[in-house]
Structure formats: structure tokens, C-alpha cells
Protein backbone atom coordinates (compact mmCIF):
# COMPACT_ATOMS: atom_id res chain seq x y z
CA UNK A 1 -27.61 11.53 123.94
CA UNK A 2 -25.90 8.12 122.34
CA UNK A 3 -22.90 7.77 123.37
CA UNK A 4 -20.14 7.24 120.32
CA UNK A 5 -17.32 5.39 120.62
CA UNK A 6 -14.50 6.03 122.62
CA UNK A 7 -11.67 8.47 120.37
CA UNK A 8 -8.14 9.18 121.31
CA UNK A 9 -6.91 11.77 123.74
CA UNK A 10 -6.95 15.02 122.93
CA UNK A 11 -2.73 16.98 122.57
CA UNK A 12 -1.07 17.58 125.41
CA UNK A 13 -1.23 20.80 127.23
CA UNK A 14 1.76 22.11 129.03
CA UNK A 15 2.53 20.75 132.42
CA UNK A 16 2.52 22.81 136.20
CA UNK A 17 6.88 23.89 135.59
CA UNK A 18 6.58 23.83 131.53
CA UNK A 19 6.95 27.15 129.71
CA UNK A 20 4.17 27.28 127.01
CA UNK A 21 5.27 27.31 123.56
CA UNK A 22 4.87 30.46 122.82
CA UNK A 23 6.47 31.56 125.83
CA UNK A 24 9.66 34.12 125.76
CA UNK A 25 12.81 32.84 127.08
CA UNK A 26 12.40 35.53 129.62
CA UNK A 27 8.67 34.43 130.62
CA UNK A 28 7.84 37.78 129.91
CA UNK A 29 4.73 39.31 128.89
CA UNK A 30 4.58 39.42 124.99
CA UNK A 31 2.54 36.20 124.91
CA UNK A 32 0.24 36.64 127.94
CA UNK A 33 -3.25 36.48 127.86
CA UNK A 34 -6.27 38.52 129.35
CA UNK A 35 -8.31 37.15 132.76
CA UNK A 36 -11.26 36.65 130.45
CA UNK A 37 -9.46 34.71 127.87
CA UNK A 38 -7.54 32.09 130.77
CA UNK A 39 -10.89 32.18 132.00
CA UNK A 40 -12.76 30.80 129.01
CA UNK A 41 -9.36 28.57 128.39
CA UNK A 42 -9.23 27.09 132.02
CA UNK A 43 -13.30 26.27 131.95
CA UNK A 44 -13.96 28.83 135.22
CA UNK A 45 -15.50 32.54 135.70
CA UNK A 46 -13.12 35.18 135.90
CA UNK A 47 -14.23 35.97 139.43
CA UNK A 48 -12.98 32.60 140.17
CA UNK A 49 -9.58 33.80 139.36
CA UNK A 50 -9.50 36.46 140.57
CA UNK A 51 -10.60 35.12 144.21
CA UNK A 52 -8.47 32.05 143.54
CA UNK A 53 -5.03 35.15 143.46
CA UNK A 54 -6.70 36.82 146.45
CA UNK A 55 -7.19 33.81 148.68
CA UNK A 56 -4.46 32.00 147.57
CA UNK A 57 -1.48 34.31 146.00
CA UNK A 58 -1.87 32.04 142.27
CA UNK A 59 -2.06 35.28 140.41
CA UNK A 60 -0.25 36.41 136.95
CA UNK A 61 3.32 37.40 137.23
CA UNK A 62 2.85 40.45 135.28
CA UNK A 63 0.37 43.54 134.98
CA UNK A 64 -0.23 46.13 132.32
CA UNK A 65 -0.50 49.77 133.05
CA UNK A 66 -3.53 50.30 134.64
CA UNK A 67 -3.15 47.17 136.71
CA UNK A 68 -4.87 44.79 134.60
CA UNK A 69 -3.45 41.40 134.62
CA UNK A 70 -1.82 39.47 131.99
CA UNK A 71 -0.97 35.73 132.22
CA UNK A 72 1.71 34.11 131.16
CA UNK A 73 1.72 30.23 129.55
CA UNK A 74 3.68 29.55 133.11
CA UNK A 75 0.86 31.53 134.94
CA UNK A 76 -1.80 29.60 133.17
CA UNK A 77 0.07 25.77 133.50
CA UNK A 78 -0.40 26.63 137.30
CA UNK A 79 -3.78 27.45 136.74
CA UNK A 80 -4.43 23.93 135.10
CA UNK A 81 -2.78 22.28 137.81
CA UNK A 82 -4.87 23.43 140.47
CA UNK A 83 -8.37 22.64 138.25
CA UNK A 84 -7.30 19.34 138.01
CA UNK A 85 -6.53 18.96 141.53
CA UNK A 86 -9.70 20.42 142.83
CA UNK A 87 -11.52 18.43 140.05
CA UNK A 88 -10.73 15.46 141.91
CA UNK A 89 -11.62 16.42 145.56
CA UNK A 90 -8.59 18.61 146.58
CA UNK A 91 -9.31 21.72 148.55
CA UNK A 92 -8.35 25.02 146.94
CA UNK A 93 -5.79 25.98 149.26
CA UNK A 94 -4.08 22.53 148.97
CA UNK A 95 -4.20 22.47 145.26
CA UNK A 96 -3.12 26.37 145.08
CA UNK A 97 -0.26 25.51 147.14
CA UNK A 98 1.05 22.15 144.85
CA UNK A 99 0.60 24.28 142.13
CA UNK A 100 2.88 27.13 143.33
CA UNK A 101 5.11 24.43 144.09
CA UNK A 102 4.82 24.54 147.62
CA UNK A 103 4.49 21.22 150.17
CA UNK A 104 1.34 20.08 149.19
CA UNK A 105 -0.85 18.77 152.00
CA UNK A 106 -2.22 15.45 152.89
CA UNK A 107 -4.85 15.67 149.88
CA UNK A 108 -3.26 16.58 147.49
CA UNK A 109 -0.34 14.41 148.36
CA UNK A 110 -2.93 11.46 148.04
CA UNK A 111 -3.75 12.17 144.29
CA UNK A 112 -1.69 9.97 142.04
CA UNK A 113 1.40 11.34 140.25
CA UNK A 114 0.18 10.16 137.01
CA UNK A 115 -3.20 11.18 137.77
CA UNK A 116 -1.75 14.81 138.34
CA UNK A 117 0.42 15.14 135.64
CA UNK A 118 -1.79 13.70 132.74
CA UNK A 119 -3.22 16.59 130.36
CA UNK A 120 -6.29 17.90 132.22
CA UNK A 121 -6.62 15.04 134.56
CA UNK A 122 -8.20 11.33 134.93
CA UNK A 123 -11.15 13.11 134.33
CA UNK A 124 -10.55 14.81 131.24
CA UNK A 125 -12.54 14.68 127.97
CA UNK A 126 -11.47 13.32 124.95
CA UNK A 127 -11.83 16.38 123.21
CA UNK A 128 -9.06 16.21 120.27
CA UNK A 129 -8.71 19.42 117.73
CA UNK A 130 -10.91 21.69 119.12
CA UNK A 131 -11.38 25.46 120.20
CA UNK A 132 -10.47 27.07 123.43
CA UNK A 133 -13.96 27.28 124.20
CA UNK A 134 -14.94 23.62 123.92
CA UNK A 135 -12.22 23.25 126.31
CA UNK A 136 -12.94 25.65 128.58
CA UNK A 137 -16.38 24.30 128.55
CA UNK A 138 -15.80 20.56 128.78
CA UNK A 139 -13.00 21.22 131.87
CA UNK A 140 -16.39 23.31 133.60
CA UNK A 141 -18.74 20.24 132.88
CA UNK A 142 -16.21 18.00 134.26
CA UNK A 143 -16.26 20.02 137.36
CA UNK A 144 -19.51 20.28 138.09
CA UNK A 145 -19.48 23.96 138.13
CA UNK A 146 -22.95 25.07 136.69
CA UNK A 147 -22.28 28.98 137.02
CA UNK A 148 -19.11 28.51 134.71
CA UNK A 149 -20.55 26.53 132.60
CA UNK A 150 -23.78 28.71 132.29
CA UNK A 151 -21.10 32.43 131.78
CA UNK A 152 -19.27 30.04 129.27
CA UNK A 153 -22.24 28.96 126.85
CA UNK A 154 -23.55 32.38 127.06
CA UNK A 155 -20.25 33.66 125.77
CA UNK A 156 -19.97 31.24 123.13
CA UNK A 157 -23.69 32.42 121.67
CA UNK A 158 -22.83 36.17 122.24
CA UNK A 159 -19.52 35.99 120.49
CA UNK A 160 -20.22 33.44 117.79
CA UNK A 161 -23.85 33.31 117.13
CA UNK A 162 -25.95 30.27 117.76
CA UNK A 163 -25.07 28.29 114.40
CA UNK A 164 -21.50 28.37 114.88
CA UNK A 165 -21.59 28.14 118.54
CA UNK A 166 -23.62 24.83 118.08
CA UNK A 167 -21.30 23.57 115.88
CA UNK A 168 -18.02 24.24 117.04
CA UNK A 169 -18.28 24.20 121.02
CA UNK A 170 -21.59 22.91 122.03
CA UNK A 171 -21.89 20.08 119.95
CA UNK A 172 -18.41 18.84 119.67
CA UNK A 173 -18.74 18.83 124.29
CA UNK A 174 -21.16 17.14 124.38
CA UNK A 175 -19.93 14.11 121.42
CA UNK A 176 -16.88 14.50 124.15
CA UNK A 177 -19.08 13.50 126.80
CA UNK A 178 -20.35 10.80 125.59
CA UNK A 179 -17.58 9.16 124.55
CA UNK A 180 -16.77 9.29 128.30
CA UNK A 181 -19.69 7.70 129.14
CA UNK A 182 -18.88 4.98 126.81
CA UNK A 183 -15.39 4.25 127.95
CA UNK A 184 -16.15 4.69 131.78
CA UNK A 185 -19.41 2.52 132.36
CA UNK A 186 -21.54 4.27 134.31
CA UNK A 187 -19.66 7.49 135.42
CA UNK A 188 -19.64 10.47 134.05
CA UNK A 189 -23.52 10.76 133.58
CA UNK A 190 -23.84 13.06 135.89
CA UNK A 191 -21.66 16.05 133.84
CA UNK A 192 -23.87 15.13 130.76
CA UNK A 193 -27.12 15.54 132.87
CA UNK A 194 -25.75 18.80 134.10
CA UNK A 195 -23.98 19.56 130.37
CA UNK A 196 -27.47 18.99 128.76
CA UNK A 197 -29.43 20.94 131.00
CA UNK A 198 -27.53 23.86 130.71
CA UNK A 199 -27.56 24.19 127.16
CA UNK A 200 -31.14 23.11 127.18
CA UNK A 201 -31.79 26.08 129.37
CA UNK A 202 -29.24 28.25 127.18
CA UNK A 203 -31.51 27.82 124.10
CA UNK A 204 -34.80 28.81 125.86
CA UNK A 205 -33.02 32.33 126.80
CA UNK A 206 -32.82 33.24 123.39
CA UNK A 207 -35.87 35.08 122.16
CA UNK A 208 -37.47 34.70 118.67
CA UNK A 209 -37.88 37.37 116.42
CA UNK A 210 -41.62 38.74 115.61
CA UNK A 211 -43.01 35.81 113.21
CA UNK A 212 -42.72 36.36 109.60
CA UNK A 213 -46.76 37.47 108.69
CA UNK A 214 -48.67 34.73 106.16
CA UNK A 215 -46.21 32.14 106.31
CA UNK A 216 -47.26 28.18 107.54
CA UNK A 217 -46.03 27.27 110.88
CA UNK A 218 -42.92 25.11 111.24
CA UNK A 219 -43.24 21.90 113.53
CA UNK A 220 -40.60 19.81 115.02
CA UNK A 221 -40.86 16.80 117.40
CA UNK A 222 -38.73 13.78 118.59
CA UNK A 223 -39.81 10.22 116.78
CA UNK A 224 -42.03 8.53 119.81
CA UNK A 225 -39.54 7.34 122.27
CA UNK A 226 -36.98 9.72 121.54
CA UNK A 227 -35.36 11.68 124.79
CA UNK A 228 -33.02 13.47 123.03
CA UNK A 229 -34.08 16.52 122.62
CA UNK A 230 -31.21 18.98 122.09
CA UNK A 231 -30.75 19.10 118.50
CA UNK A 232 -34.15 19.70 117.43
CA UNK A 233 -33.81 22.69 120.65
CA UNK A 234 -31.38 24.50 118.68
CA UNK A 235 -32.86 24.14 115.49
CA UNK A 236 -36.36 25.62 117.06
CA UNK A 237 -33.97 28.39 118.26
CA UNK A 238 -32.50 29.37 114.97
CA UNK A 239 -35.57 29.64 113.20
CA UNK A 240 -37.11 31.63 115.97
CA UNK A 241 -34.56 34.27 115.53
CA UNK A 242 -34.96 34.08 111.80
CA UNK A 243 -38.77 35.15 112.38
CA UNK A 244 -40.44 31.32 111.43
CA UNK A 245 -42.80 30.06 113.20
CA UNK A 246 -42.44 27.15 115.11
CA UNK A 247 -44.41 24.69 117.01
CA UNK A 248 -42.19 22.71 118.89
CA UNK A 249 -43.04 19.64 120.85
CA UNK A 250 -40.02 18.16 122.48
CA UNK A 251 -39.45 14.64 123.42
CA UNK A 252 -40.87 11.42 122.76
CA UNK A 253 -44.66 12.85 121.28
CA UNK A 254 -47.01 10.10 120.69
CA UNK A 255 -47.64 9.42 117.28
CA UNK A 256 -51.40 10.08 116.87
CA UNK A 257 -50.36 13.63 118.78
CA UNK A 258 -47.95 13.67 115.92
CA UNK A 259 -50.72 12.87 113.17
CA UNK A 260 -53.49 15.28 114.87
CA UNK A 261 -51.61 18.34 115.01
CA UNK A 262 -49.99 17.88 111.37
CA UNK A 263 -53.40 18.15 110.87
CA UNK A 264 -54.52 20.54 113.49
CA UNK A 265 -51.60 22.97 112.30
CA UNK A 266 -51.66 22.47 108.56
CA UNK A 267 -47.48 22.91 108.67
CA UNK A 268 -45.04 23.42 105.95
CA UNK A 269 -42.76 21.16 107.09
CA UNK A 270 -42.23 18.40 109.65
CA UNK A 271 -38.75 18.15 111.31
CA UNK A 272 -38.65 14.41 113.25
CA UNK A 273 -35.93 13.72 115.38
CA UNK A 274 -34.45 10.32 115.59
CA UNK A 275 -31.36 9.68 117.57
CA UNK A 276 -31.24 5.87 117.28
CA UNK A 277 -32.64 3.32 114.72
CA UNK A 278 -34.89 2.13 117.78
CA UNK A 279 -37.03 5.40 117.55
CA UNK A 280 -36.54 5.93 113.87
CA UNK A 281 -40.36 4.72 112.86
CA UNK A 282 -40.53 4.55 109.24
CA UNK A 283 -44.27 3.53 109.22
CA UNK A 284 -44.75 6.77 111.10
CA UNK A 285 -42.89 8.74 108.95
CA UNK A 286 -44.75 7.15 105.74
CA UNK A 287 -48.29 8.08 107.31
CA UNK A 288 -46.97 11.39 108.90
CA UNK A 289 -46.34 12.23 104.82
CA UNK A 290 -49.35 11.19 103.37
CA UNK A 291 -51.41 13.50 105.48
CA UNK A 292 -53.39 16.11 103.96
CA UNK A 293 -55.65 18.82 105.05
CA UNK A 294 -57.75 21.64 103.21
CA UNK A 295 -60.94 21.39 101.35
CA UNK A 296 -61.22 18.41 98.10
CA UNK A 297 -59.17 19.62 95.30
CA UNK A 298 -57.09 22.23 96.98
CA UNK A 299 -55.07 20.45 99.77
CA UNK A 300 -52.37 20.69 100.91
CA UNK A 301 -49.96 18.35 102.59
CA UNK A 302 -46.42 18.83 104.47
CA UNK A 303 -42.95 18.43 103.68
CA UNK A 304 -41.28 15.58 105.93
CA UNK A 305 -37.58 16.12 106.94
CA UNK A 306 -35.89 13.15 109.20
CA UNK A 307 -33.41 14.67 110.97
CA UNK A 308 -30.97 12.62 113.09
CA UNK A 309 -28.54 9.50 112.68
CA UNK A 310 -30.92 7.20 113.90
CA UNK A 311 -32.95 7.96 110.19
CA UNK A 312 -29.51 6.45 108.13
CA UNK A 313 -29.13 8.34 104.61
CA UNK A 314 -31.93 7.34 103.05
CA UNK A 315 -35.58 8.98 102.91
CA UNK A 316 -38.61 6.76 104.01
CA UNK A 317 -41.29 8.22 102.32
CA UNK A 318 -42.24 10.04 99.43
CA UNK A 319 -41.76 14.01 100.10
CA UNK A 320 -39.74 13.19 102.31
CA UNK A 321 -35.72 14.37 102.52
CA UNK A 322 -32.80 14.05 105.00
CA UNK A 323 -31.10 16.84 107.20
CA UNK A 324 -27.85 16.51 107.66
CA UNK A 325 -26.52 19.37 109.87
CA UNK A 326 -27.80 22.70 111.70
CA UNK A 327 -26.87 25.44 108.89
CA UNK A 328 -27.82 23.23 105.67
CA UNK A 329 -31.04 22.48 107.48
CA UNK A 330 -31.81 25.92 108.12
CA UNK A 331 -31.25 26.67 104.43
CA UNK A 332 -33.31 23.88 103.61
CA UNK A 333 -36.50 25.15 106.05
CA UNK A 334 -36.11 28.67 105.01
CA UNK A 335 -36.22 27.92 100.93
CA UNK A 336 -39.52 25.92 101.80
CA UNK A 337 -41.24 28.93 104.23
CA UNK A 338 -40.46 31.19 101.25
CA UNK A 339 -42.54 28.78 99.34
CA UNK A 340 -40.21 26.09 96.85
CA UNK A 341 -42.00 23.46 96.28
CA UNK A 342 -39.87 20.78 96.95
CA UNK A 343 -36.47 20.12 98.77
CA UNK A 344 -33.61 20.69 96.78
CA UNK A 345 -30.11 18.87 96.79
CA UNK A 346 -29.12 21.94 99.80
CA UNK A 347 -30.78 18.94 102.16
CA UNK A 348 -27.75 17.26 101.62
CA UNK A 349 -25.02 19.89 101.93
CA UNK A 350 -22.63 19.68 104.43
CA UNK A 351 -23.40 16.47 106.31
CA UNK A 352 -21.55 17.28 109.46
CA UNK A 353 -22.95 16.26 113.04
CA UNK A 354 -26.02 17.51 113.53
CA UNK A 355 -27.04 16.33 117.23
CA UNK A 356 -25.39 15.39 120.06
């Protein structure tokens, strides 16, 4: 993933003693919030709170009927206390203690008083305007904590289908990440190893629908060179569950492997995925659009899409267009399976990050 540059802070979040803004004078209940939703919030499972108030008496201050607990924006400030304190090393019992406002013990005492009062920590993202469950997700990266972050992405596909959960959660993490990589040298590589895997591995649990009968396949690949993979993942993903067919081929394939199966697979379109102008080939692109198969007189020949920033805004070829983001792309791929004959001004919709 290229890292972009560094972006301001994202707003402040309440601190450990500071009622919540929606908060009743009373602290009472009218504006508390389910286990699941703090959970999603806070970046951690819900069993994690709820053996985080057995072990360590941090629970809600109020329950429904029923006993089912309700958190308050005090409750929750707590709560965001202690995951910054045991994202930087503190043991749960020392952090859960600080945050109840107890003596805190020799660890936590070591972790800077700036450091523990900044919103979400040193090691925060710089996340800006986003949802709840970017947050939740980037404070679980940040962590290190690969079960949260695995209940979190699956909840974010479940609830708001792959499209939107691409481009409001996943997508907007991991630009966050890489901006941290950016502005911290070195560090930090390590969450967007585990960030990408995760959501690599997310994608491939998502089954594809039965493919659509008589239709050409789909294939996608990443320019020769080209690591980043991601994008073009959740692309192949949407159009599996659309019914297309797809051949996908991942990272960095060769360009004769490119060229032989264009021609091997007779495609109706070519998705290449360039995430810098280093792997953006334009000679490959030019001879990956000239190819033709089929008998003389009758052949046939694919549609070329360049999808990444590494392409710029401009088309390299002839039959060749530009994606520009996850949902117009789709629209573009599925007006070409159902057999227009050329890309239409849709390729150029909406022009809102399409990788990571």
C-alpha cells in the first residue's frame, strides 16, 4: 500500500473524567449504548468487555431489565482510557485500575501524561471524519488484536455489504495507516501487515454466486511489479457475488503471463492494477489492448480498464478507459458482461479512492 501524506488528527474524543456530549446531567441512562455497539466503537470483541468488568470491576453503571448492560459516555471514556493504556504495554489490571481512577501502578505510572491523555493515544490513527466502525477498527489494528479485528471486518460486510463496507471503513483504515507509516519512519508496518492480511483473508470468505451461463470471463491482475493487491481483491469479490466470472491473478503477474492468458481466456475485459507510476507500464497496457483472438474476420479483442492512481487520468491505449472507484467500476464491468460495446462516460463517475 503507498503510503499518502501525513493529514491532521482526527476530533477529540472525550477524556477518562469527561461526560460525553450527549450525556444527561444525571449520567443516566437515556444516552447509553449496547456492549456490541462500545464494542465496535472501542475497536475490541464484546467478550473482551465483558471479561475486562469481570476481572477487573470496569463495567457500565447501569443495566436494563433483563440485566443487559448499557454504557454510559462516562462508562465508555473509561473504556478508552484503559485501550490506550494497554495499547502501549500496560497490563490490564494496571490500566483498569488508572482508569477507574484508582493508584495506578508502576506501569502505568510510567506512561506519559500527555501520552495518556491525547485522543486515542501516541499511537492513534489519523483517522479524521469517519464512522464508528473505522474507528473501532483502526484502534484494533493499532493493537495488534487480530480476533477483534477479524469480528470487526466481518461485521462491517454483514451489516453494510461489501461496496459500502470497502468504502467507508476498510478503505478509509487502511489510507489511515499509511499515513502513519509516512509520518513515523519505519513503525507502524507491522499493524498494516496485520491490517492487510486480515482483510485480504476477509475477502476470500465471501463466496461467489453460481456464474452467470454464456457470458466471457472477467480477468484482473496487478501491472508486473505491483504488490498491492487489495483493491483489485475486493473488486474480484464483488463481481463474484454478482455471478461474473472472474479469473483473478493477484500480484505482480509477468507480462507475457499477462499476454498468454488474454489470449488463453479470450476475456471481456482486463482490469490492471497499478498502485504507483513505477508499475504503471503503458507499453504493456498498449500491447495488452491490441490483442486479439478468434478465427480471421470474426475476432474478438478485450476491453482494457487501468485501475489505480499509479495509471493518472488519462487512458494509454486505444479501448482502453479509467476506473475510478469500487461501485462506478462495477457498473462499468457489468454494462460490458451484458454486452455494450464500449465503455461509457459511467467509467468516470464518482472518482473517489479506489485502493488503499
Amino acid at each position: 500500500m503507498e503510503p499518502a501524506p501525513p493529514t491532521e488528527p482526527g476530533p477529540t474524543e472525550p477524556g477518562p473524567t469527561e461526560p460525553g456530549p450527549t450525556e444527561s446531567a444525571r449520567g443516566g441512562p437515556d444516552a447509553a449504548l449496547s456492549t456490541g455497539a462500545v464494542a465496535r466503537h472501542l475497536g475490541v470483541s464484546p467478550t473482551t468487555l465483558r471479561s475486562w468488568e469481570r476481572r477487573y470491576a470496569i463495567g457500565p453503571a447501569f443495566r436494563e431489565d433483563g440485566r443487559h448492560r448499557r454504557w454510559t459516555p462516562r462508562d465508555i471514556a473509561r473504556l478508552e482510557l484503559m485501550c490506550r493504556l494497554t495499547a502501549q504495554g500496560v497490563p490490564p489490571s494496571e490500566a483498569a485500575r488508572a482508569a477507574l481512577g484508582g493508584t495506578p501502578g508502576p506501569c502505568a505510572a510510567a506512561v506519559p501524561r500527555a501520552a495518556a491523555g491525547a485522543p486515542g493515544g501516541p499511537n492513534a490513527l489519523p483517522l479524521g471524519e469517519v464512522r464508528p466502525a473505522c474507528r473501532g477498527l483502526a484502534r484494533a489494528a493499532v493493537r495488534l488484536d487480530a480476533p477483534a479485528v477479524t469480528d470487526l471486518l466481518a461485521a462491517a460486510l454483514a451489516e453494510d455489504g461489501l461496496v459500502t463496507a470497502w468504502e467507508e471503513v476498510l478503505a478509509p483504515t487502511l489510507h489511515a495507516v499509511g499515513r502513519k507509516w509516512a509520518s513515523a519512519g519505519e513503525r507502524y508496518v507491522e499493524v498494516e501487515h496485520l491490517l492487510s492480511w486480515q482483510i485480504s483473508a476477509a475477502m476470500s470468505r465471501i463466496r461467489p454466486v453460481a456464474e452467470r451461463p454464456r457470458t466471457r470471463p472477467l480477468l484482473l491482475a496487478c501491472a508486473p511489479g505491483e504488490q498491492h493487491s487489495l483493491p483489485i481483491e475486493a473488486l474480484t469479490a464483488a463481481l463474484g457475488e454478482r455471478g461474473l466470472p472472474v479469473r483473478m491473478f493477484g500480484a505482480a503477474l509477468p507480462a507475457d503471463a499477462l499476454r498468454d492468458a488474454v489470449r488463453r481466456t479470450g476475456p471481456r475485459a482486463v482490469v490492471l492494477w497499478a498502485q504507483s507510476r513505477t508499475t504503471a507500464d503503458e507499453a504493456l497496457a498498449r500491447s495488452v489492448a491490441a490483442i486479439e483472438w478468434g478465427p480471421r474476420g470474426a475476432r474478438g479483442h478485450p476491453a482494457l480498464l487501468l485501475a489505480g492512481p499509479g495509471w493518472g487520468t488519462r487512458s494509454a491505449a486505444p479501448r482502453t478507459e479509467r476506473l475510478f472507484g469500487l461501485r462506478s467500476g462495477l457498473a462499468v464491468i457489468e454494462s460490458l458482461a451484458a454486452g455494450a460495446s464500449a465503455v461509457t462516460g459511467a467509467a468516470r463517475a464518482a472518482p473517489a479512492a479506489y485502493g488503499s
